[in-house]
N, C-alpha and C. Protein backbone atom coordinates (compact mmCIF):
# COMPACT_ATOMS: atom_id res chain seq x y z
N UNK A 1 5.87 62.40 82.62
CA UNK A 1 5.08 61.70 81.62
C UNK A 1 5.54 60.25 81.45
N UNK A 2 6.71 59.96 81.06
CA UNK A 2 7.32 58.49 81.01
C UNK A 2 7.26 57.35 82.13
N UNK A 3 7.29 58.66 83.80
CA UNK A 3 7.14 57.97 84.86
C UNK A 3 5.77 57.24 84.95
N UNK A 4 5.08 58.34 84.84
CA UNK A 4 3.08 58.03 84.39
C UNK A 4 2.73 56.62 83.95
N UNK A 5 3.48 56.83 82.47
CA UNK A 5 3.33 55.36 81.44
C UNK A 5 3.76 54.09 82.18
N UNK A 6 5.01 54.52 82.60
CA UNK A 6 6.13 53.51 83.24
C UNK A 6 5.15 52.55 84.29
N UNK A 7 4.64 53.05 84.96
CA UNK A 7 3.95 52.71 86.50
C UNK A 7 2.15 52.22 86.26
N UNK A 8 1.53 52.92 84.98
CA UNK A 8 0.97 52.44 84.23
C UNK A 8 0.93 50.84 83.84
N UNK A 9 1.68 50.90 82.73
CA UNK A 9 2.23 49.57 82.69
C UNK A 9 2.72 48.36 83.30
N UNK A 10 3.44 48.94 84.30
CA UNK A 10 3.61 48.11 85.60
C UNK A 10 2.28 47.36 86.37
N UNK A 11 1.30 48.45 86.48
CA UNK A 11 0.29 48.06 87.18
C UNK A 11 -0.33 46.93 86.77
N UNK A 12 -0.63 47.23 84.84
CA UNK A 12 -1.14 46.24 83.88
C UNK A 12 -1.02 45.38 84.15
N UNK A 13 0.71 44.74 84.11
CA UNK A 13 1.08 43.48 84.51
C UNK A 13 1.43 42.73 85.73
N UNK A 14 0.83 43.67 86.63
CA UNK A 14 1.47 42.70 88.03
C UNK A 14 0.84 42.03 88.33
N UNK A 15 -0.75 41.20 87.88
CA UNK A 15 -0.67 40.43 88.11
C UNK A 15 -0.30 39.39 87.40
N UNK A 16 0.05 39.15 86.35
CA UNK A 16 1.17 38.28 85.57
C UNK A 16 2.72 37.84 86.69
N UNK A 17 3.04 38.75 86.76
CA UNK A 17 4.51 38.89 87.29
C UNK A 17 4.09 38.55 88.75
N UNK A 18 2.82 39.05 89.60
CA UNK A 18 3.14 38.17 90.97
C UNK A 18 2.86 36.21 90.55
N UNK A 19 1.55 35.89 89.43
CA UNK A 19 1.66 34.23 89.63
C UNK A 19 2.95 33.99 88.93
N UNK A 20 4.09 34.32 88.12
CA UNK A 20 5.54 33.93 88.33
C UNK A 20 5.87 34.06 89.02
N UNK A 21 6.02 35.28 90.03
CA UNK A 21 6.90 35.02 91.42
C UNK A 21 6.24 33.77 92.24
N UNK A 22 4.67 33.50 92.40
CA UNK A 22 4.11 32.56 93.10
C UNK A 22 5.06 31.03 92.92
N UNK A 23 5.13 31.07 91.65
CA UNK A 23 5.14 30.06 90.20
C UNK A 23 6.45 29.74 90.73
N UNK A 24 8.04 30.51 91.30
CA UNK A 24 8.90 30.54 91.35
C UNK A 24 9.54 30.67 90.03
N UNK A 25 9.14 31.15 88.89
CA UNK A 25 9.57 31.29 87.26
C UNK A 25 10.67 32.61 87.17
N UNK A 26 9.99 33.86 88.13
CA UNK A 26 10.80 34.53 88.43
C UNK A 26 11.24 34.91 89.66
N UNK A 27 11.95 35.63 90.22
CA UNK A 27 12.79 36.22 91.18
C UNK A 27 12.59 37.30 91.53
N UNK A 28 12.64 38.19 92.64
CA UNK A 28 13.33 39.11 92.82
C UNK A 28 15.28 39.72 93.24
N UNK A 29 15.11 39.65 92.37
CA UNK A 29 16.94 39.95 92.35
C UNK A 29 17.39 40.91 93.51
N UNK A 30 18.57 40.90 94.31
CA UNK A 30 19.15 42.04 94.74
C UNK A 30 19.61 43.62 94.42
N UNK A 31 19.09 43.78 93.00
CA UNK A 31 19.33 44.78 92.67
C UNK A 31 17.98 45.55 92.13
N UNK A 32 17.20 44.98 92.42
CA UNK A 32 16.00 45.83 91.70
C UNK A 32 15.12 45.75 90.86
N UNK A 33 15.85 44.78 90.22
CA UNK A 33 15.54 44.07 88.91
C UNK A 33 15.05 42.35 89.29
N UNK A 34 13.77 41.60 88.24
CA UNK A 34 13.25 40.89 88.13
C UNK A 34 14.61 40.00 87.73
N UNK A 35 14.26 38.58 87.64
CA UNK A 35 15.50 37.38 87.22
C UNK A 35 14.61 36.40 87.17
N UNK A 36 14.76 36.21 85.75
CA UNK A 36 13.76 34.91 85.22
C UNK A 36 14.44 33.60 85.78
N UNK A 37 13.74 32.68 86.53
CA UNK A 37 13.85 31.11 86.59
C UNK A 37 12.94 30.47 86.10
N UNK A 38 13.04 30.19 84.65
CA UNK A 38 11.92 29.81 83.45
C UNK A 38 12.08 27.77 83.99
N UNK A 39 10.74 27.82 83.79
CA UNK A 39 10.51 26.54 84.54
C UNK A 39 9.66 25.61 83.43
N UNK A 40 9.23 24.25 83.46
CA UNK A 40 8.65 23.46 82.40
C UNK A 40 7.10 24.25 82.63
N UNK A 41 6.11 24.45 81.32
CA UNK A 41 5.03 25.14 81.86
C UNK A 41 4.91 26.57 81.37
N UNK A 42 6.15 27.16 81.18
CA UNK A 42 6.09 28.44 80.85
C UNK A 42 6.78 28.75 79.76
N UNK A 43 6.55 29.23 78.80
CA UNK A 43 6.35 29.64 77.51
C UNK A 43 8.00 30.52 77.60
N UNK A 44 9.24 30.01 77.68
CA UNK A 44 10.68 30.95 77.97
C UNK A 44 10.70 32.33 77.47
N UNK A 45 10.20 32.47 75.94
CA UNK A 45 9.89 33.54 75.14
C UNK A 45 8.78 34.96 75.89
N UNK A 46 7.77 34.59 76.34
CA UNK A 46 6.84 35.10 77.17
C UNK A 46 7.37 35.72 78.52
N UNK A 47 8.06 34.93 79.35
CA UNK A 47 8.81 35.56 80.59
C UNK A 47 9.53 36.38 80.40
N UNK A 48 10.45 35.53 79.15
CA UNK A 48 11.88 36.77 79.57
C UNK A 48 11.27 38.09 78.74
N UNK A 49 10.31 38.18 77.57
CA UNK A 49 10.07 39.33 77.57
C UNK A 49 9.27 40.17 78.76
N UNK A 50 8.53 39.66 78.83
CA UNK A 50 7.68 40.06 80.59
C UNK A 50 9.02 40.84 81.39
N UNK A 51 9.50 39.64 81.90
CA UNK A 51 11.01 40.43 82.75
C UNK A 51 11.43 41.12 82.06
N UNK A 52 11.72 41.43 80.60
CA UNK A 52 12.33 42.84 80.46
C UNK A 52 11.47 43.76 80.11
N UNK A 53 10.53 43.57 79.86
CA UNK A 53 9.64 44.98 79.87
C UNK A 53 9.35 45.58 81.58
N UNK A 54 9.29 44.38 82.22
CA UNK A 54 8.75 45.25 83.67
C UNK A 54 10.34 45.76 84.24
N UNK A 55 11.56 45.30 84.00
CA UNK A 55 13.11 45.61 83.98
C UNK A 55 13.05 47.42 83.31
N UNK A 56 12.41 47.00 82.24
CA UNK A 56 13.09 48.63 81.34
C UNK A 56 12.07 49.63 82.34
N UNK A 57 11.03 49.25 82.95
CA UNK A 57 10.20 50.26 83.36
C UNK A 57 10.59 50.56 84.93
N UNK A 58 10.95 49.35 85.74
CA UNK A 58 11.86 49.78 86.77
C UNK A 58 12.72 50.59 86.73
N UNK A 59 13.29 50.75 85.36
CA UNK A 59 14.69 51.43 85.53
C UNK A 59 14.33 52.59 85.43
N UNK A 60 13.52 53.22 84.53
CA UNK A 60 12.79 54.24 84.19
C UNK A 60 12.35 55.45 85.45
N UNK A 61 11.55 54.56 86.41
CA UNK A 61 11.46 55.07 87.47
C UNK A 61 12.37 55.02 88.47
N UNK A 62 13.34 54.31 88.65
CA UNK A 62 15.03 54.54 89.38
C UNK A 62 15.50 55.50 88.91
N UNK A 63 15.83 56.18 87.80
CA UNK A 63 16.40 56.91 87.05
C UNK A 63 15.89 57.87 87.27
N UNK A 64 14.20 58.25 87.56
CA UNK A 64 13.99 59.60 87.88
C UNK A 64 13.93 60.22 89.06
N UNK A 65 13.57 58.78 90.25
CA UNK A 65 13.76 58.34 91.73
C UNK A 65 15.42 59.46 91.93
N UNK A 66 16.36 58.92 91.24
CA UNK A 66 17.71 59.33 92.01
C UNK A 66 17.98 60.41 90.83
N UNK A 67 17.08 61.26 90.09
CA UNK A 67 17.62 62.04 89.50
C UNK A 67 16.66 63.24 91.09
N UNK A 68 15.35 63.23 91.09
CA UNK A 68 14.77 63.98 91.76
C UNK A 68 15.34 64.19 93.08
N UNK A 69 15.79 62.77 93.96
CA UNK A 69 16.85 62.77 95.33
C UNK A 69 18.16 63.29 95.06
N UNK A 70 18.60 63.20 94.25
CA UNK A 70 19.95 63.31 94.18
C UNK A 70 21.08 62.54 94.35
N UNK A 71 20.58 61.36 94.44
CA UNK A 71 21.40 59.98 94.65
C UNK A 71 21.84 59.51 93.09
N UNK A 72 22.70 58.47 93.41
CA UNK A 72 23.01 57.27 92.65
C UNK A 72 21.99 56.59 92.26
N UNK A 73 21.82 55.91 91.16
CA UNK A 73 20.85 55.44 90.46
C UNK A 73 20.88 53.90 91.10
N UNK A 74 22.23 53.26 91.80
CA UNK A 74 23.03 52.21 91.91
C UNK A 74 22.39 52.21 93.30
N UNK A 75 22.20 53.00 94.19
CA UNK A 75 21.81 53.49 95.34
C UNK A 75 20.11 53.20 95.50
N UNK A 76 19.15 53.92 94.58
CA UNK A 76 17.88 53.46 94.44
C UNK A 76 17.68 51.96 94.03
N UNK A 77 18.73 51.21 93.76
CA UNK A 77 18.10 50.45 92.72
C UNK A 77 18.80 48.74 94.26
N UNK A 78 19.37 49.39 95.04
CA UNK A 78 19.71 48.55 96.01
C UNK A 78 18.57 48.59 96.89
N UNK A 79 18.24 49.96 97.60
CA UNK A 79 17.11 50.49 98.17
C UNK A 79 15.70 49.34 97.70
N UNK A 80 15.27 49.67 96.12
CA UNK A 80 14.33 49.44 95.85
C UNK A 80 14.41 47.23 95.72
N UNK A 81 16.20 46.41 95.60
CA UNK A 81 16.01 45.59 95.54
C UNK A 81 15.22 44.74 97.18
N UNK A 82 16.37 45.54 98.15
CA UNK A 82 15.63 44.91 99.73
C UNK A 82 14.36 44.91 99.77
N UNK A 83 13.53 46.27 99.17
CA UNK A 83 11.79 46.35 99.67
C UNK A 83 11.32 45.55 98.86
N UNK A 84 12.13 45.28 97.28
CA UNK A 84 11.00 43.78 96.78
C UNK A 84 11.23 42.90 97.48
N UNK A 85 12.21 42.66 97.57
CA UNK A 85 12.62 41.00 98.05
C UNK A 85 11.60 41.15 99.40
N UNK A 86 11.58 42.11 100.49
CA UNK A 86 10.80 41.81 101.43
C UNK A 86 8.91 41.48 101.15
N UNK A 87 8.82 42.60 100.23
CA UNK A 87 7.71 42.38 100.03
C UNK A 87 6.98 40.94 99.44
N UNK A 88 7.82 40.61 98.02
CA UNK A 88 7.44 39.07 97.83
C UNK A 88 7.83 37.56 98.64
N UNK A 89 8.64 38.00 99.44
CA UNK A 89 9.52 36.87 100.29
C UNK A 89 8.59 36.78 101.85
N UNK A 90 8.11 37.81 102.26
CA UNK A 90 7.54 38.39 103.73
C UNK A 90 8.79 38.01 104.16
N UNK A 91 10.09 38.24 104.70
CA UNK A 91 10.73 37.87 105.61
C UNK A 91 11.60 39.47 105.59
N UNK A 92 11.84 40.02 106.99
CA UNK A 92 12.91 41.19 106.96
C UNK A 92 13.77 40.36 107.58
N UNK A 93 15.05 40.88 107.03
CA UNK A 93 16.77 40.41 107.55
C UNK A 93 16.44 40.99 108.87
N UNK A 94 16.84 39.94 109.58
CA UNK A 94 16.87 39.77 111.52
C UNK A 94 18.01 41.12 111.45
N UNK A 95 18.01 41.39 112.67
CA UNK A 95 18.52 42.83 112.82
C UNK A 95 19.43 42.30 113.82
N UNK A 96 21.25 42.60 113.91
CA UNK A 96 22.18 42.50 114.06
C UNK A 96 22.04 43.00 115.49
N UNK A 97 22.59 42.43 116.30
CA UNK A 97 22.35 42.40 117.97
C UNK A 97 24.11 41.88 118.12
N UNK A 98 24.26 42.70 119.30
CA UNK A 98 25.77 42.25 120.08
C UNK A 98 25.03 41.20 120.70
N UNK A 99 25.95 40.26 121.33
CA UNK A 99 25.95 39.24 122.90
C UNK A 99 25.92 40.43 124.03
N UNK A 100 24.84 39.78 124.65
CA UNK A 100 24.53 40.48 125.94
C UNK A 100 25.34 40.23 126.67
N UNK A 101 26.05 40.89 127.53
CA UNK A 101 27.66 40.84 127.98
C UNK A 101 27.04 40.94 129.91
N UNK A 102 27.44 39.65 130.74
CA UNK A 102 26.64 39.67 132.00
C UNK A 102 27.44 40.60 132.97
């Protein structure tokens, strides 16, 4: 039920939260979590609540994510920071290659 609401809500506001990410106002953090960079233009009061309401509802669904897997909550919430960052950034981390040895 909370997950329901949680993802609900989320939906409401994403498009708010993608023209800040556009905006560069906010971030995607390494951990999972949104990170306000409040910029001239934007209302400081308005974001950082934004970022913590879409924050408390991330967590919400991490929390039930690694209760249902059986993981670390610390674990989903690393997981879930790489797939934002890829998703709003488009770039995947180049993939680690030895020297080709002749």
């Amino acid at each position: 039920e909370e997950e329901s609401k949680s993802l609900r809500r989320r939906d409401e506001r994403s498009g708010e939260i993608w023209a800040m990410k556009n905006d560069g106002i906010v971030i995607e953090g390494n951990k999972g979590y949104l990170e306000a960079q409040i910029k001239s233009g934007w209302d400081p009061a308005h974001v950082n609540q934004l970022v913590a309401e879409e924050n408390h509802d991330r967590r919400i669904l991490y929390e039930a994510e690694a209760t249902a897997s059986a993981r670390a909550v610390t674990v989903i919430e690393e997981e879930a920071g790489r797939r934002l960052r890829q998703q709003a950034y488009g770039r995947k981390p180049e993939p680690k290659t030895e020297p080709v040895k002749p």
